[in-house]
Protein backbone atom coordinates (compact mmCIF):
# COMPACT_ATOMS: atom_id res chain seq x y z
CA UNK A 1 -0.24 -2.75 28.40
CA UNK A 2 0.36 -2.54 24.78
CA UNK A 3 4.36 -1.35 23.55
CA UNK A 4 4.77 1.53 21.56
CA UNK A 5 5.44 -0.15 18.68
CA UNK A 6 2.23 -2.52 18.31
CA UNK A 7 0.08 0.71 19.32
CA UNK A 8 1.11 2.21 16.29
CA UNK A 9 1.11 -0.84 14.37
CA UNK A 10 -2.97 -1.23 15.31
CA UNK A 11 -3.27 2.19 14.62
CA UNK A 12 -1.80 1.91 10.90
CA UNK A 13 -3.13 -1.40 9.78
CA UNK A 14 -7.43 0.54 11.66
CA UNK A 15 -6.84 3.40 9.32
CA UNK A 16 -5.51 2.22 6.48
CA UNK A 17 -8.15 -0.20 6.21
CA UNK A 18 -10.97 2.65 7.19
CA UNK A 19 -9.18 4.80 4.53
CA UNK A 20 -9.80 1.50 2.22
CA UNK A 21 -6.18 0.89 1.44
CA UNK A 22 -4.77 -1.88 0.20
CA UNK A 23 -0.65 -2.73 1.89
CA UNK A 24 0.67 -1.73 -1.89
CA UNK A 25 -1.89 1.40 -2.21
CA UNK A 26 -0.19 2.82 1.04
CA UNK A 27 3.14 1.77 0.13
CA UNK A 28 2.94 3.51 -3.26
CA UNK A 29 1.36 6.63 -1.92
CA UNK A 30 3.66 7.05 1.10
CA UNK A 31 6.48 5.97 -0.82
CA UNK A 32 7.91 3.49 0.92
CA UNK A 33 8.42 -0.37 0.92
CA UNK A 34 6.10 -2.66 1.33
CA UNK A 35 8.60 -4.30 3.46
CA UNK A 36 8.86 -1.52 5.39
CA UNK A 37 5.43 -1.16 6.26
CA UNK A 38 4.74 -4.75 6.82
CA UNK A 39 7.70 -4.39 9.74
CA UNK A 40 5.20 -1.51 10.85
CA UNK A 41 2.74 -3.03 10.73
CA UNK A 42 3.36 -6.31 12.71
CA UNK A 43 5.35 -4.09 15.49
CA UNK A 44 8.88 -5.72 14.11
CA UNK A 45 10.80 -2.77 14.03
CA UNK A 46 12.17 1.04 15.52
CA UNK A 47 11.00 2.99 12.23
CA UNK A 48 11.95 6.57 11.26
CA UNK A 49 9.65 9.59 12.34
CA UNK A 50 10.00 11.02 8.89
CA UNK A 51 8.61 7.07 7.59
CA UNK A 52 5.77 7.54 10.06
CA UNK A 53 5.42 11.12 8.94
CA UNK A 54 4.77 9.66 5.43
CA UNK A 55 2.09 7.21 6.41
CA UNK A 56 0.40 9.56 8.10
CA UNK A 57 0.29 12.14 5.24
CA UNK A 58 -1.33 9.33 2.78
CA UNK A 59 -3.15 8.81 5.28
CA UNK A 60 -4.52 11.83 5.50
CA UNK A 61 -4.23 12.05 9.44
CA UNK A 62 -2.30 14.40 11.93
CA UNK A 63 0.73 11.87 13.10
CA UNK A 64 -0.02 11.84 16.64
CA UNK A 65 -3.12 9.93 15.62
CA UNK A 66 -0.61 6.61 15.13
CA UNK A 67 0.45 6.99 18.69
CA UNK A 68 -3.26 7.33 20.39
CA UNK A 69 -4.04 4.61 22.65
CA UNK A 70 -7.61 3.82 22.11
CA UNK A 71 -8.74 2.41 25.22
CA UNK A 72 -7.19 4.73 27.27
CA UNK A 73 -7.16 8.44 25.97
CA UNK A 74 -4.98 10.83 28.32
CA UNK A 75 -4.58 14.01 28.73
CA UNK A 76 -0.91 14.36 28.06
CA UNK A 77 -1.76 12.91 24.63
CA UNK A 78 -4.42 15.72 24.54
CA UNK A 79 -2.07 17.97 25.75
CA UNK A 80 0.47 17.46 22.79
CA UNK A 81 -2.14 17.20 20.44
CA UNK A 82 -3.11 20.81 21.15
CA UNK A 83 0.87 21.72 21.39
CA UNK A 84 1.56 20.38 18.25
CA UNK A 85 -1.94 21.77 16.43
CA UNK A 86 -0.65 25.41 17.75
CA UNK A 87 2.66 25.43 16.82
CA UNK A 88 1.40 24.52 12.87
């Protein structure tokens, strides 16, 4: 089983490259380092919510999307998915 932190480092480095972004295109549209998301992205680091809240926004994707297990969807992911949708 995956960690937390390499789950969402798969699940930035899939969609930025289905969103066809380049590391510096992301950096300069989420406005952050490139440092910073190179520590994302190769699970070497406890990052901020509000940093992952800014990927996700130039990303164009609902956050929760960056903690999604792919092989394994559950329902308490569901669950909050629906929680957070709802309370938007």
């Amino acid at each position: 089983m995956e960690t937390i932190h390499q789950t969402i480092a798969k699940n930035i480095l899939t969609f930025r490259k289905d969103a066809g972004f380049s590391q510096l295109a992301l950096v300069a549209s989420a406005e952050i380092a490139l440092k910073t998301l190179h520590t994302i992205e190769h699970a070497n680091t406890n990052c901020r919510l509000r940093t992952l809240e800014k990927v996700a926004d130039a990303l164009n994707i609902p956050i929760v999307r960056l903690f999604e297990e792919k092989q394994n969807s559950s329902s308490n992911l569901d669950s909050l998915i629906r929680l957070l949708s709802q309370s938007q």
